[in-house]
N, C-alpha and C. Protein backbone atom coordinates (compact mmCIF):
# COMPACT_ATOMS: atom_id res chain seq x y z
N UNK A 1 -66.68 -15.45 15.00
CA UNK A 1 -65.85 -15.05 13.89
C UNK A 1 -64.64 -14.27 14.43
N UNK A 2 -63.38 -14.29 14.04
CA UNK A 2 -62.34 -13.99 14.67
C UNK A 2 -62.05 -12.34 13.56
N UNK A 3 -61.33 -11.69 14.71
CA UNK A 3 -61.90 -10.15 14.15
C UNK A 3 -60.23 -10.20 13.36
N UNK A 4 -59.91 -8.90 13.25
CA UNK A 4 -58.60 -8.62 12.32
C UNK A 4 -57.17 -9.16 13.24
N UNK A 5 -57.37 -8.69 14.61
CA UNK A 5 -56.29 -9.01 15.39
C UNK A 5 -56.17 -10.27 15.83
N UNK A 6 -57.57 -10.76 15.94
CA UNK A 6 -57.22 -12.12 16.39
C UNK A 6 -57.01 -13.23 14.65
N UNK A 7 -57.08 -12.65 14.07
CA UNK A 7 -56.56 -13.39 12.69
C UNK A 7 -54.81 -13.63 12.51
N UNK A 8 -54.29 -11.66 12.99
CA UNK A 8 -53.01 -11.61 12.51
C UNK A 8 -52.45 -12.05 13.94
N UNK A 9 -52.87 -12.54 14.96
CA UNK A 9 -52.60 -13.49 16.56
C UNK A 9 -52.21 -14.58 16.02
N UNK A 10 -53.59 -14.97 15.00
CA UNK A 10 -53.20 -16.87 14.80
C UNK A 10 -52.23 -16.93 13.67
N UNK A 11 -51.87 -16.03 12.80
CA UNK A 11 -50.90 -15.50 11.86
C UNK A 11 -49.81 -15.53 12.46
N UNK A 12 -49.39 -15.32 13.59
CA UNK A 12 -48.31 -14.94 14.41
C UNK A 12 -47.95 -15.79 14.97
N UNK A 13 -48.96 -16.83 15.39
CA UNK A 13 -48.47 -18.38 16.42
C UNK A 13 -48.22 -19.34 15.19
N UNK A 14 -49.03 -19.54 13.95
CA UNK A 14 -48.56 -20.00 13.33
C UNK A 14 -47.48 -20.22 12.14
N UNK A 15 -47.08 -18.90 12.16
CA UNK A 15 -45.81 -18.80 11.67
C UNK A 15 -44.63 -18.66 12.61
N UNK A 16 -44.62 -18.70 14.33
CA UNK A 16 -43.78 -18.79 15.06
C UNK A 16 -43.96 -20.61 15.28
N UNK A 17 -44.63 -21.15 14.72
CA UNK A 17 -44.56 -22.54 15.18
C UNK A 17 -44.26 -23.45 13.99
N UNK A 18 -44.16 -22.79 12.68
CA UNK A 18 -43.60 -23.08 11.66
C UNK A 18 -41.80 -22.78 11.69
N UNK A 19 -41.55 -22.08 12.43
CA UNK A 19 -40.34 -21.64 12.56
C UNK A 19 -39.63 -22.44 13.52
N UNK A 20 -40.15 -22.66 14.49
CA UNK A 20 -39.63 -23.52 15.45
C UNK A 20 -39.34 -25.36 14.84
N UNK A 21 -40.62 -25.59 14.10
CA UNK A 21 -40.52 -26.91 13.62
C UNK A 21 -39.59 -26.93 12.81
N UNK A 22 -39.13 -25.93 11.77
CA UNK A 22 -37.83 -25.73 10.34
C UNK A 22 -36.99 -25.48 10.84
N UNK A 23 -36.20 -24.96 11.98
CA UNK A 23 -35.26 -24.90 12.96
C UNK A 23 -34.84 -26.25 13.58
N UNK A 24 -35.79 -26.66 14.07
CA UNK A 24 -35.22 -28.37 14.86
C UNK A 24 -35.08 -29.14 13.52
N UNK A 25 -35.76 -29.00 12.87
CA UNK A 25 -35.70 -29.91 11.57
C UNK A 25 -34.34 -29.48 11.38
N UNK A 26 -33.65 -28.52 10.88
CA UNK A 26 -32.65 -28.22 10.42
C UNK A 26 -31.48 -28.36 11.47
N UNK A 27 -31.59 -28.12 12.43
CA UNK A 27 -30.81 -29.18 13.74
C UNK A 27 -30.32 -30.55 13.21
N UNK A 28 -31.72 -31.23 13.56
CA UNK A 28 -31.27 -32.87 12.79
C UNK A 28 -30.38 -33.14 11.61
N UNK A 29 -30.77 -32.63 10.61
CA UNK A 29 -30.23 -32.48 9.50
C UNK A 29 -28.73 -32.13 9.31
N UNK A 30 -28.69 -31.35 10.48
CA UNK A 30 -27.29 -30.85 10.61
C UNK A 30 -26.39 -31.82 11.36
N UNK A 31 -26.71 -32.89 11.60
CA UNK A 31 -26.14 -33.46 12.52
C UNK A 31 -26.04 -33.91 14.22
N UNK A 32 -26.86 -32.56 14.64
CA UNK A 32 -26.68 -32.18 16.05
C UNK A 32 -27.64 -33.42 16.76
N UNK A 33 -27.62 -33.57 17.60
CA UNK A 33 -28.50 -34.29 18.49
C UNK A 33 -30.01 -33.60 18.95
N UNK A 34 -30.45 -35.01 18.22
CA UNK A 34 -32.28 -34.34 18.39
C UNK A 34 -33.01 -35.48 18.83
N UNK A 35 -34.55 -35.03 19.19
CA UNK A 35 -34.85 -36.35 19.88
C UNK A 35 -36.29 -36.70 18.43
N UNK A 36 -36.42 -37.61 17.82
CA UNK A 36 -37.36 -37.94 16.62
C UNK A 36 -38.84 -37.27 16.94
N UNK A 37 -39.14 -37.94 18.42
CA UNK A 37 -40.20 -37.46 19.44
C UNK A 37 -40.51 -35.34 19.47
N UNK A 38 -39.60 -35.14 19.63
CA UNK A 38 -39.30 -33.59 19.78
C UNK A 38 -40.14 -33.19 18.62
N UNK A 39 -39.46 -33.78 17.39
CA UNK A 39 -39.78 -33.35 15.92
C UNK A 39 -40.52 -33.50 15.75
N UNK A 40 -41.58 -34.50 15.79
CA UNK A 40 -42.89 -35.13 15.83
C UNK A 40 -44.01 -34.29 16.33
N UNK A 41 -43.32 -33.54 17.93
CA UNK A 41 -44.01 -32.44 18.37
C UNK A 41 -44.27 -31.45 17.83
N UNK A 42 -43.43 -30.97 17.55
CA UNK A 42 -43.26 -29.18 16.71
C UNK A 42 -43.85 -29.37 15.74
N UNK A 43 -43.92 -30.74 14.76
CA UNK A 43 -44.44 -30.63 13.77
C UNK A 43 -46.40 -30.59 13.98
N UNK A 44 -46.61 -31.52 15.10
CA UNK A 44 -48.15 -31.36 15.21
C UNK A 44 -48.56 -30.23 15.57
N UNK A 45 -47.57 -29.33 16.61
CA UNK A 45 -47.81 -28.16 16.95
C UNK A 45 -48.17 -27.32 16.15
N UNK A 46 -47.13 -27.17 14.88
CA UNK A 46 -47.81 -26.05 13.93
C UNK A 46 -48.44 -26.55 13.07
N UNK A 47 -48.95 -28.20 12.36
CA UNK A 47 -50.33 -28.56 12.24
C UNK A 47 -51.44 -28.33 12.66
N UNK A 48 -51.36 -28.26 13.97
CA UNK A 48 -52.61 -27.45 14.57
C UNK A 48 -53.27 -25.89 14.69
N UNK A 49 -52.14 -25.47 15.05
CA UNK A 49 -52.22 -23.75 14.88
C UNK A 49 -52.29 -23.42 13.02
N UNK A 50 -51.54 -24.17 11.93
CA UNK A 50 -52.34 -23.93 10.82
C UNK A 50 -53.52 -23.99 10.78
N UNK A 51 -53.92 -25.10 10.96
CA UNK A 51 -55.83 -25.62 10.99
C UNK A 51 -56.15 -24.65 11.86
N UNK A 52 -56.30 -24.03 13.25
CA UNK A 52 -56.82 -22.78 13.35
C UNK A 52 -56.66 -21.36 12.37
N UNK A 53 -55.82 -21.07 12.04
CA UNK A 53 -55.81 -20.09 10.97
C UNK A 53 -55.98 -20.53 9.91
N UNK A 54 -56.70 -21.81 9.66
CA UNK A 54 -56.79 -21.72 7.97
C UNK A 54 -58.54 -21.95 8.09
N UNK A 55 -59.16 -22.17 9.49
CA UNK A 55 -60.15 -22.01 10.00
C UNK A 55 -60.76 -20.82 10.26
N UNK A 56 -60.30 -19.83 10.80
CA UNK A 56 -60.45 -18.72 11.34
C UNK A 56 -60.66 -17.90 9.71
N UNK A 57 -59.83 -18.11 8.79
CA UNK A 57 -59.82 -17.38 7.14
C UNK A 57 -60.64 -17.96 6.62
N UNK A 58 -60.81 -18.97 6.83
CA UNK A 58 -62.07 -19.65 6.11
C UNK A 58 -63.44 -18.89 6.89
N UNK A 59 -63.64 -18.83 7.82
CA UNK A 59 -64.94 -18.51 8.52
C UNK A 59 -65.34 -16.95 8.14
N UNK A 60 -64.29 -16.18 8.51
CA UNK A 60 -63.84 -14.73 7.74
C UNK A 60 -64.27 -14.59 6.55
N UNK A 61 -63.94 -15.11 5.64
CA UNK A 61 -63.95 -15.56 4.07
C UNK A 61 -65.46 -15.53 3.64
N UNK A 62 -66.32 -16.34 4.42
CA UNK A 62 -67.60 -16.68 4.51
C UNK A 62 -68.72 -15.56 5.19
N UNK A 63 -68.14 -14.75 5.67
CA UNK A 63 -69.53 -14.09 6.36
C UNK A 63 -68.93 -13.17 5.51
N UNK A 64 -67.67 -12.60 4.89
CA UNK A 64 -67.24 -11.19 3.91
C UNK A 64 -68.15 -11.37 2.57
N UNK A 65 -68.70 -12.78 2.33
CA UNK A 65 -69.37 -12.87 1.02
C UNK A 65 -70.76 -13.19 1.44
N UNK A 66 -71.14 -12.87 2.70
CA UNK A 66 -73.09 -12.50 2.55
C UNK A 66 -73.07 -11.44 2.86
C-alpha cells in the first residue's frame, strides 16, 4: 500500500507527465514541428503513470474502509 508521500510522488509524476504531453500537444497545434511518434509517447507516458496513481488511490481507498 503506498503511504502519503509516495501517493503525492505519483501525484507529482503524473501531473508532470500530463504537462509535458499538453505542451507538445500544443506545439503541434501551433504549427511548430513535431514528430506524431513523440506525441504518441508522452501521451502513453502519462497513461501509465495515471493508472499507477489511480491504482495506488484505489488500493489506499480500500484498506481506509476496513
Amino acid at each position: 500500500m503506498a503511504g502519503p508521500a509516495q501517493l503525492e510522488d505519483l501525484r507529482a509524476e503524473a501531473r508532470y507527465r500530463r504537462d509535458r504531453y499538453d505542451l507538445y500537444k500544443a506545439k503541434a497545434y501551433g504549427g511548430r514541428p513535431t514528430s506524431p511518434a513523440r506525441l504518441s509517447e508522452l501521451e502513453h507516458a502519462y497513461d501509465r503513470a495515471k493508472a499507477r496513481l489511480d491504482w495506488a488511490e484505489q488500493e489506499r481507498a480500500s484498506h481506509d474502509h476496513d
